[in-house]
PDB file of N, CA and C in Angstrom:
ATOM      1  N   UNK A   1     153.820 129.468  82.219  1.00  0.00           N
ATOM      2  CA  UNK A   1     153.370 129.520  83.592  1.00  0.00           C
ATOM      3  C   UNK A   1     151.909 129.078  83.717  1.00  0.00           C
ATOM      4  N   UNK A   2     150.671 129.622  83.250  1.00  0.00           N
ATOM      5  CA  UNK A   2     149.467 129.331  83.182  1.00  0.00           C
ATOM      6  C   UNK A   2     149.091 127.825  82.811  1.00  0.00           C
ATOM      7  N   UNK A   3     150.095 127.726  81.535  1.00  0.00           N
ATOM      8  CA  UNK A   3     150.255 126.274  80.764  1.00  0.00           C
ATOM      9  C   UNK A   3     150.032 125.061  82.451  1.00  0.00           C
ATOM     10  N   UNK A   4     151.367 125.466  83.141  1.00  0.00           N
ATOM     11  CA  UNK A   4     151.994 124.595  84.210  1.00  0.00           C
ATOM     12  C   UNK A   4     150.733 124.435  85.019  1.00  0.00           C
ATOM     13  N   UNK A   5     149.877 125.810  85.428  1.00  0.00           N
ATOM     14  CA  UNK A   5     149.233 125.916  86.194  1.00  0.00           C
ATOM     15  C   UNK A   5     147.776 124.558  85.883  1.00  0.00           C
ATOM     16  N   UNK A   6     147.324 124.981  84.659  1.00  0.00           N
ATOM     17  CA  UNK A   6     146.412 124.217  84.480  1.00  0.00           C
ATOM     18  C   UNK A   6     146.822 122.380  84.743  1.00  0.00           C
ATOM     19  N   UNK A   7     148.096 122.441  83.860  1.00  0.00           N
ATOM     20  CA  UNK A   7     148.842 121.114  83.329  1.00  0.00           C
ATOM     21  C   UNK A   7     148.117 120.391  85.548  1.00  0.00           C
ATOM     22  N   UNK A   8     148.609 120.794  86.646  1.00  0.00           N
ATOM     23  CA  UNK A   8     148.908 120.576  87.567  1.00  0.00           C
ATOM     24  C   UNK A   8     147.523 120.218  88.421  1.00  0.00           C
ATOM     25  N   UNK A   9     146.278 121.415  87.875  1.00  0.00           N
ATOM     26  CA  UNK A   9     144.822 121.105  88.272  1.00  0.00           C
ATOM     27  C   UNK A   9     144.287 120.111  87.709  1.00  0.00           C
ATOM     28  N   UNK A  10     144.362 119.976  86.060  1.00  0.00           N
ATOM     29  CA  UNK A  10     144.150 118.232  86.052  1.00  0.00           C
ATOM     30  C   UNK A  10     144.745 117.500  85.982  1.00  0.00           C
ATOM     31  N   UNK A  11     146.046 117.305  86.789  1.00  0.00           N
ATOM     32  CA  UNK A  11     146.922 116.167  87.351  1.00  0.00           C
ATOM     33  C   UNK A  11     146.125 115.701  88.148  1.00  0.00           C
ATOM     34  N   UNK A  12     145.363 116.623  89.100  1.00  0.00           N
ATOM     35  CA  UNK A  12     145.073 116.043  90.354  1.00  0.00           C
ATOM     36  C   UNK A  12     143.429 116.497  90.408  1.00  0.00           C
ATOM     37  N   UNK A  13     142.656 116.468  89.583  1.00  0.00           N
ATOM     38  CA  UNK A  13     141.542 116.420  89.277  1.00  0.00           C
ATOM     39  C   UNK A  13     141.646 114.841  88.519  1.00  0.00           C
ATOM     40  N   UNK A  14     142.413 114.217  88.182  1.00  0.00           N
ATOM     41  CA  UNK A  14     142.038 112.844  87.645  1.00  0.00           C
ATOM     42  C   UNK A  14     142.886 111.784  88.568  1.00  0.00           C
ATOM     43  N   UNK A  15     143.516 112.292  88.741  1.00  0.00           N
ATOM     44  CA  UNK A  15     143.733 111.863  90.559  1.00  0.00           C
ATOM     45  C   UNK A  15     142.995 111.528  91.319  1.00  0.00           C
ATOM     46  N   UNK A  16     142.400 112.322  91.881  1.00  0.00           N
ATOM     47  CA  UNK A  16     141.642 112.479  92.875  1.00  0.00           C
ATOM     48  C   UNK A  16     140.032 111.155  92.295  1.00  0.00           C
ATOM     49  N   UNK A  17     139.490 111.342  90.883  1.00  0.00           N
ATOM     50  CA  UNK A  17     138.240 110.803  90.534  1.00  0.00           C
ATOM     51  C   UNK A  17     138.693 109.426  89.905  1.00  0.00           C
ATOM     52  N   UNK A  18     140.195 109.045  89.677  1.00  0.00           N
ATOM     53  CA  UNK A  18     140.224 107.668  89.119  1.00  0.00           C
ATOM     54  C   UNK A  18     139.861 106.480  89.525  1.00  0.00           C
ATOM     55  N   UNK A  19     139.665 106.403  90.860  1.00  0.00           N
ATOM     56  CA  UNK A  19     138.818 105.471  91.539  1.00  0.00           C
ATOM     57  C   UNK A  19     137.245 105.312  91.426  1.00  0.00           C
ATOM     58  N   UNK A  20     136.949 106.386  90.935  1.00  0.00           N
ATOM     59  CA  UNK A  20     135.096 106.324  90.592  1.00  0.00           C
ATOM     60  C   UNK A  20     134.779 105.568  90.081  1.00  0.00           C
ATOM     61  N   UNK A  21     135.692 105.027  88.856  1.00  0.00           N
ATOM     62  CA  UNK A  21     134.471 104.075  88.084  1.00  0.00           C
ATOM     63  C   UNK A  21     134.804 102.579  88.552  1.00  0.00           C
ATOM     64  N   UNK A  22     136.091 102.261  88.899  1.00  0.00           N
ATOM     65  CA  UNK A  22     136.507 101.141  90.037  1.00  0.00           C
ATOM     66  C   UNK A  22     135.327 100.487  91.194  1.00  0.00           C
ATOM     67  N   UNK A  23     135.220 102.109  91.626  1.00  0.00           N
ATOM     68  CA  UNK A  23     133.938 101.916  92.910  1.00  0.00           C
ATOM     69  C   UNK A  23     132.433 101.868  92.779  1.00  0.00           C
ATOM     70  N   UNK A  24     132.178 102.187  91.244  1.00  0.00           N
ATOM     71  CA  UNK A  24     130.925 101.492  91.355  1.00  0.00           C
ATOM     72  C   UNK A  24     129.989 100.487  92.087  1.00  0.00           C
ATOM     73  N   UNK A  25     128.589 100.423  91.951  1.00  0.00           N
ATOM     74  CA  UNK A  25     128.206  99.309  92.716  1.00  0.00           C
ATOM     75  C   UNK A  25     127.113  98.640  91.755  1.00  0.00           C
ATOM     76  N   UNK A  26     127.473  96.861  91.199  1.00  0.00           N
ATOM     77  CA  UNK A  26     125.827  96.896  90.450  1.00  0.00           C
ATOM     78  C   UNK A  26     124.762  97.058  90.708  1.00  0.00           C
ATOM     79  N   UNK A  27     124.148  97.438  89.994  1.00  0.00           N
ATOM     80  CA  UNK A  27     122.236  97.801  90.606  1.00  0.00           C
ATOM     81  C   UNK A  27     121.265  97.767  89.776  1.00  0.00           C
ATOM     82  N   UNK A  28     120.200  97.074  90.298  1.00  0.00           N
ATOM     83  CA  UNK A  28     118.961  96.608  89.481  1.00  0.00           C
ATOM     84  C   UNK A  28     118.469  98.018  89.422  1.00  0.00           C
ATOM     85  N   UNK A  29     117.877  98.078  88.374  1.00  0.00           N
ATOM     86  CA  UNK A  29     117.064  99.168  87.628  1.00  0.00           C
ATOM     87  C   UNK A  29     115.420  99.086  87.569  1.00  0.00           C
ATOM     88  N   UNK A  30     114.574  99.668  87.828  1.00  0.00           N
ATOM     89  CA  UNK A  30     113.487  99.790  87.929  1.00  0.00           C
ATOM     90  C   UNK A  30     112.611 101.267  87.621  1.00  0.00           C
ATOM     91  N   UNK A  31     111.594 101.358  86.678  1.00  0.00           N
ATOM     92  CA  UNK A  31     110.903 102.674  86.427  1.00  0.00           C
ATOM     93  C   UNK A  31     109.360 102.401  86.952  1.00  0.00           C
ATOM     94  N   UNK A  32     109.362 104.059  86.894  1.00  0.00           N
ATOM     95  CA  UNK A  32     107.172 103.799  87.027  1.00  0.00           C
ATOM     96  C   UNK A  32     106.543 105.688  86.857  1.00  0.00           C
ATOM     97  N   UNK A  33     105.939 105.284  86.219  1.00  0.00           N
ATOM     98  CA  UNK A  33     105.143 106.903  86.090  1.00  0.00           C
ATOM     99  C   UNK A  33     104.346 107.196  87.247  1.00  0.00           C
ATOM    100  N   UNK A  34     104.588 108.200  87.748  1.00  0.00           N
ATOM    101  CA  UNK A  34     103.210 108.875  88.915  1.00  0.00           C
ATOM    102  C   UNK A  34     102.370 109.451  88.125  1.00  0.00           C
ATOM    103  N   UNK A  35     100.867 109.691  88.530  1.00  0.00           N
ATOM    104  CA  UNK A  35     100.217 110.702  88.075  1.00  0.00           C
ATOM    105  C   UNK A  35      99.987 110.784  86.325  1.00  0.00           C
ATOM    106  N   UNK A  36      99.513 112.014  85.853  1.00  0.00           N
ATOM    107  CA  UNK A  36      99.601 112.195  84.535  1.00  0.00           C
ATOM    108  C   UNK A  36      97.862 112.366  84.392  1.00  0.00           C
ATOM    109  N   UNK A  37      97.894 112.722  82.813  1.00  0.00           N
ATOM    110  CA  UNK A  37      96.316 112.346  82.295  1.00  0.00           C
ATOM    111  C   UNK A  37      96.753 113.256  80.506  1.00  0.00           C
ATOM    112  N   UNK A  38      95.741 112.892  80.051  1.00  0.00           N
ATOM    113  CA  UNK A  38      96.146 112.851  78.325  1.00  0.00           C
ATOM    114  C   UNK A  38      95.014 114.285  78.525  1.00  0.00           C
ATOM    115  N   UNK A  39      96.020 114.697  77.410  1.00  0.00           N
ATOM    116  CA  UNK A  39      95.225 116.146  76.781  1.00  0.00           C
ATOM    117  C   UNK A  39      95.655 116.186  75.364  1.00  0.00           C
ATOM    118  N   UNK A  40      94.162 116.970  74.490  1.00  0.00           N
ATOM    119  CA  UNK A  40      94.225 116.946  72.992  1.00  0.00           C
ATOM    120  C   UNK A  40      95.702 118.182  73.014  1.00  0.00           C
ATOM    121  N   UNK A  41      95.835 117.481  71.725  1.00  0.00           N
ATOM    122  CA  UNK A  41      97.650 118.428  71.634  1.00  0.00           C
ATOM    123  C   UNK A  41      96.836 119.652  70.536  1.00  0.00           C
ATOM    124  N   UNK A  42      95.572 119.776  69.671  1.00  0.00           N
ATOM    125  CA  UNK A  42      95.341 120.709  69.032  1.00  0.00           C
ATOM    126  C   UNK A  42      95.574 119.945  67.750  1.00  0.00           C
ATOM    127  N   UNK A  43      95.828 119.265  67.555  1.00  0.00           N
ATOM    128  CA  UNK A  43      95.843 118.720  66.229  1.00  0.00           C
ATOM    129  C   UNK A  43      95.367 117.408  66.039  1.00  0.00           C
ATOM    130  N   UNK A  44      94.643 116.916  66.625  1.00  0.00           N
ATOM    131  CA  UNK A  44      93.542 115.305  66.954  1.00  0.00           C
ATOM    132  C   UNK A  44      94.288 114.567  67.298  1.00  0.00           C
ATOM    133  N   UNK A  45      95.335 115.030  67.933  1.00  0.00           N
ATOM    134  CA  UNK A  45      96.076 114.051  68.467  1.00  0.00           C
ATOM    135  C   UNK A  45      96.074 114.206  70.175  1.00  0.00           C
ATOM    136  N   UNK A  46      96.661 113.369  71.224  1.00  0.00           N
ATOM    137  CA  UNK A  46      96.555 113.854  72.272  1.00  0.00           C
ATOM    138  C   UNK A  46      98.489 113.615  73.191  1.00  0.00           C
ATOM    139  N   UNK A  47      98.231 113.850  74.237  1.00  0.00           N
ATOM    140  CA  UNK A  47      99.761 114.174  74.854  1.00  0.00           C
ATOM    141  C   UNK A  47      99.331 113.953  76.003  1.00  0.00           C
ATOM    142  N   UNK A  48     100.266 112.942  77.018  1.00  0.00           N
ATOM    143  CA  UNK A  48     100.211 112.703  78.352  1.00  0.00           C
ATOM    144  C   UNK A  48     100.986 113.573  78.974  1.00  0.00           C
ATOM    145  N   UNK A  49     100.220 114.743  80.036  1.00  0.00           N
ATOM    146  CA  UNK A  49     101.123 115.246  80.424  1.00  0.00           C
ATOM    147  C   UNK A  49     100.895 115.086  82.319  1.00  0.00           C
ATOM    148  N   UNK A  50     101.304 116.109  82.659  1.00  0.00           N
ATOM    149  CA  UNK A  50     101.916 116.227  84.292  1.00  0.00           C
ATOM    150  C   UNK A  50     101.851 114.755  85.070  1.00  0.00           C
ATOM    151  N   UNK A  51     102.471 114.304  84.261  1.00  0.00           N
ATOM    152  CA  UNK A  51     103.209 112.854  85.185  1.00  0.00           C
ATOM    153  C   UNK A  51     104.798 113.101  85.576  1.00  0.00           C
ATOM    154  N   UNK A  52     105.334 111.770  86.561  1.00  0.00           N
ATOM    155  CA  UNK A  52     106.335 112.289  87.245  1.00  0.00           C
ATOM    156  C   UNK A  52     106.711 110.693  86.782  1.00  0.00           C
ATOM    157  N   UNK A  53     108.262 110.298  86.008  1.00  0.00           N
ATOM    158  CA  UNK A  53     108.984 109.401  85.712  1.00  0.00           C
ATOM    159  C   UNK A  53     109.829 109.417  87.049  1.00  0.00           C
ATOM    160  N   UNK A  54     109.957 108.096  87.915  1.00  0.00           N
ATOM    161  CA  UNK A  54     110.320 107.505  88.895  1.00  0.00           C
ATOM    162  C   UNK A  54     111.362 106.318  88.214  1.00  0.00           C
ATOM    163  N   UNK A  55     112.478 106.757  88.778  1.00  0.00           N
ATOM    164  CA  UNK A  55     113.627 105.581  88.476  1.00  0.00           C
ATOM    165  C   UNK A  55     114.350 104.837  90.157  1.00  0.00           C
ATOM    166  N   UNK A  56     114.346 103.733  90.112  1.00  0.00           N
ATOM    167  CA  UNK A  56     115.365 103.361  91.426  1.00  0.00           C
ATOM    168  C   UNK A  56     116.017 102.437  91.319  1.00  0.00           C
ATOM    169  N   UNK A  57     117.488 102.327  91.597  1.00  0.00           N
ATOM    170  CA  UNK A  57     118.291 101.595  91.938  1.00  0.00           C
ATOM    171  C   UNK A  57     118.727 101.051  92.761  1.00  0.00           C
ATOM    172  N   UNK A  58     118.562  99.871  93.006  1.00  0.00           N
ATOM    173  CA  UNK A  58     118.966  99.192  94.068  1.00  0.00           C
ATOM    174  C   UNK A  58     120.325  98.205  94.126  1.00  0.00           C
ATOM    175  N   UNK A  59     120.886  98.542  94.660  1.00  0.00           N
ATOM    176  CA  UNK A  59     121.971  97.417  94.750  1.00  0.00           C
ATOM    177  C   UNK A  59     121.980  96.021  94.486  1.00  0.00           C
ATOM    178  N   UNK A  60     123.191  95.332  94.285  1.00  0.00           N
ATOM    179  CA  UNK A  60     122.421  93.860  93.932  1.00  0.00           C
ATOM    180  C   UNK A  60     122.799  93.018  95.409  1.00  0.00           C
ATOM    181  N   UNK A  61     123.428  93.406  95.754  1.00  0.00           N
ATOM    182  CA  UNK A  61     123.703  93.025  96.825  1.00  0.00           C
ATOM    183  C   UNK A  61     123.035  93.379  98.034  1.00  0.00           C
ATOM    184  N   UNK A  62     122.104  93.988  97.699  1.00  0.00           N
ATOM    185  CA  UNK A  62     121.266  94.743  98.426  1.00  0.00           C
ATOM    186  C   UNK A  62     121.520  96.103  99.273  1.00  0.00           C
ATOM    187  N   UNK A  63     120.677  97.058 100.019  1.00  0.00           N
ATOM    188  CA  UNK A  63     120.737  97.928 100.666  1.00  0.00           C
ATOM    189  C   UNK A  63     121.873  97.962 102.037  1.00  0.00           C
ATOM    190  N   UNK A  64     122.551  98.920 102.103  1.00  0.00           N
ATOM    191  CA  UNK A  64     123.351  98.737 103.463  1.00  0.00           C
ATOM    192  C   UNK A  64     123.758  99.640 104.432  1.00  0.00           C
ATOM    193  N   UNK A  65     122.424 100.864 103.707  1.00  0.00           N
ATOM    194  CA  UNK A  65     122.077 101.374 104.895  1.00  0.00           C
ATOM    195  C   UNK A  65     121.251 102.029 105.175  1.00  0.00           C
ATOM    196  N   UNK A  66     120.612 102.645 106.330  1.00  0.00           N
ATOM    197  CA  UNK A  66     118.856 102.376 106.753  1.00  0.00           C
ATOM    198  C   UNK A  66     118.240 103.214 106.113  1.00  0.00           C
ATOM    199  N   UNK A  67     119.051 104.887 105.526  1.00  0.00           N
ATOM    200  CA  UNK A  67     118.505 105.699 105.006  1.00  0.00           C
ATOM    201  C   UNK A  67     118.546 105.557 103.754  1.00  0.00           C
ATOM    202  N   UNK A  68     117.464 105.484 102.301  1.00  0.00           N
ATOM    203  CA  UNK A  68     117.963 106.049 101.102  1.00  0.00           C
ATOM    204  C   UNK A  68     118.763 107.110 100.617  1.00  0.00           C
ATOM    205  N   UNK A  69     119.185 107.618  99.369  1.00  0.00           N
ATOM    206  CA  UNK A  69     119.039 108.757  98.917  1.00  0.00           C
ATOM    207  C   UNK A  69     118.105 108.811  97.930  1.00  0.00           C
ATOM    208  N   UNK A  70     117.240 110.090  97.852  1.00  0.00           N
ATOM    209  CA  UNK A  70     115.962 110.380  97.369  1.00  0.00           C
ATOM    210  C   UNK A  70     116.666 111.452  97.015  1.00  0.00           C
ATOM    211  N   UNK A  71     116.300 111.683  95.494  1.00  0.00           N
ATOM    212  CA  UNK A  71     116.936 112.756  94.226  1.00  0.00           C
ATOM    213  C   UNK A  71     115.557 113.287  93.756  1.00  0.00           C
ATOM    214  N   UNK A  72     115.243 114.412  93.876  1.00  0.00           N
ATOM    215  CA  UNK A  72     114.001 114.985  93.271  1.00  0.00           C
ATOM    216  C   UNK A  72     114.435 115.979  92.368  1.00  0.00           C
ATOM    217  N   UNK A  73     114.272 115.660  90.283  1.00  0.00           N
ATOM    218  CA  UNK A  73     114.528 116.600  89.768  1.00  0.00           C
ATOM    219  C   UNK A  73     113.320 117.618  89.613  1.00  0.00           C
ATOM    220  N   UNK A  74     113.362 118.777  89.252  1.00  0.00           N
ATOM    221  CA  UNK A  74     112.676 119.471  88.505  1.00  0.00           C
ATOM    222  C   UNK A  74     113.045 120.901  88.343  1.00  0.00           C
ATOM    223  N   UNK A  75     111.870 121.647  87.341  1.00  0.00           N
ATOM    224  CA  UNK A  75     112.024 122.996  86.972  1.00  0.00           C
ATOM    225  C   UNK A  75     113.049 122.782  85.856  1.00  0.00           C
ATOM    226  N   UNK A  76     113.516 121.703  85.132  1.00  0.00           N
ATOM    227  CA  UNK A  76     113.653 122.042  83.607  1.00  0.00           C
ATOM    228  C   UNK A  76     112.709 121.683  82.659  1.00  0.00           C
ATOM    229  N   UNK A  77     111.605 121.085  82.914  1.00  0.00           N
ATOM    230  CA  UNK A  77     110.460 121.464  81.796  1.00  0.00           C
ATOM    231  C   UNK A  77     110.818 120.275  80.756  1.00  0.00           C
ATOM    232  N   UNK A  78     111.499 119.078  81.322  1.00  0.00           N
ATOM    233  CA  UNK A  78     112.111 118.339  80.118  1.00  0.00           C
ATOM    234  C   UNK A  78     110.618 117.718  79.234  1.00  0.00           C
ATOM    235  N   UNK A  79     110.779 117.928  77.695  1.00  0.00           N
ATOM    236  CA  UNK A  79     109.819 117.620  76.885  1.00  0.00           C
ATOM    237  C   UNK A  79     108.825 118.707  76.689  1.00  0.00           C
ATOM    238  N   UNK A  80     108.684 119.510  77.243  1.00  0.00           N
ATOM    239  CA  UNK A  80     107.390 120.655  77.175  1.00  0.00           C
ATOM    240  C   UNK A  80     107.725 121.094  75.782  1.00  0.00           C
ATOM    241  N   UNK A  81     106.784 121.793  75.233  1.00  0.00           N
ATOM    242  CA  UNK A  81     106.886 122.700  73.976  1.00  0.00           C
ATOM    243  C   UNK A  81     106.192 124.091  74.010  1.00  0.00           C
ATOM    244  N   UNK A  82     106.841 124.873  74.113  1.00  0.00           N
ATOM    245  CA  UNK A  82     105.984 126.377  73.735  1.00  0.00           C
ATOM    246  C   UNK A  82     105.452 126.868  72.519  1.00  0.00           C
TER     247      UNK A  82
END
């Protein structure tokens, strides 16, 4: 019974997403750092920190419609060391 149950949620969980990678769209890729400034790491060495890595994609075909979407990560600390 449970077996069936699951068997039936990803029937239609791959159902439902098999068109995703079909619908892609190509897109130029572009990066850029905000901000930042270098600090000694304690060992004569130094470390760029509180900068903000900026990625955007743009369509190749271009934009097609008036608003972006703007994704702001944070609060996982990616790269920090304690």
């Amino acid at each position: 019974m449970q077996f069936s149950i699951l068997a039936a949620i990803v029937a239609a969980t791959i159902g439902k997403y098999s068109n995703a990678v079909r619908s892609e769209i190509p897109a130029t890729r572009s990066f850029f750092y905000v901000g930042g400034r270098y600090d000694d790491d304690g060992d004569g060495g130094h470390v760029f920190r509180d900068q903000m890595y900026v990625e955007k994609l743009t369509p190749v075909k271009g934009a097609w419609k008036d608003t972006p979407i703007v994704m702001i990560h944070g609060m996982a600390q990616t790269g920090t060391v304690s």
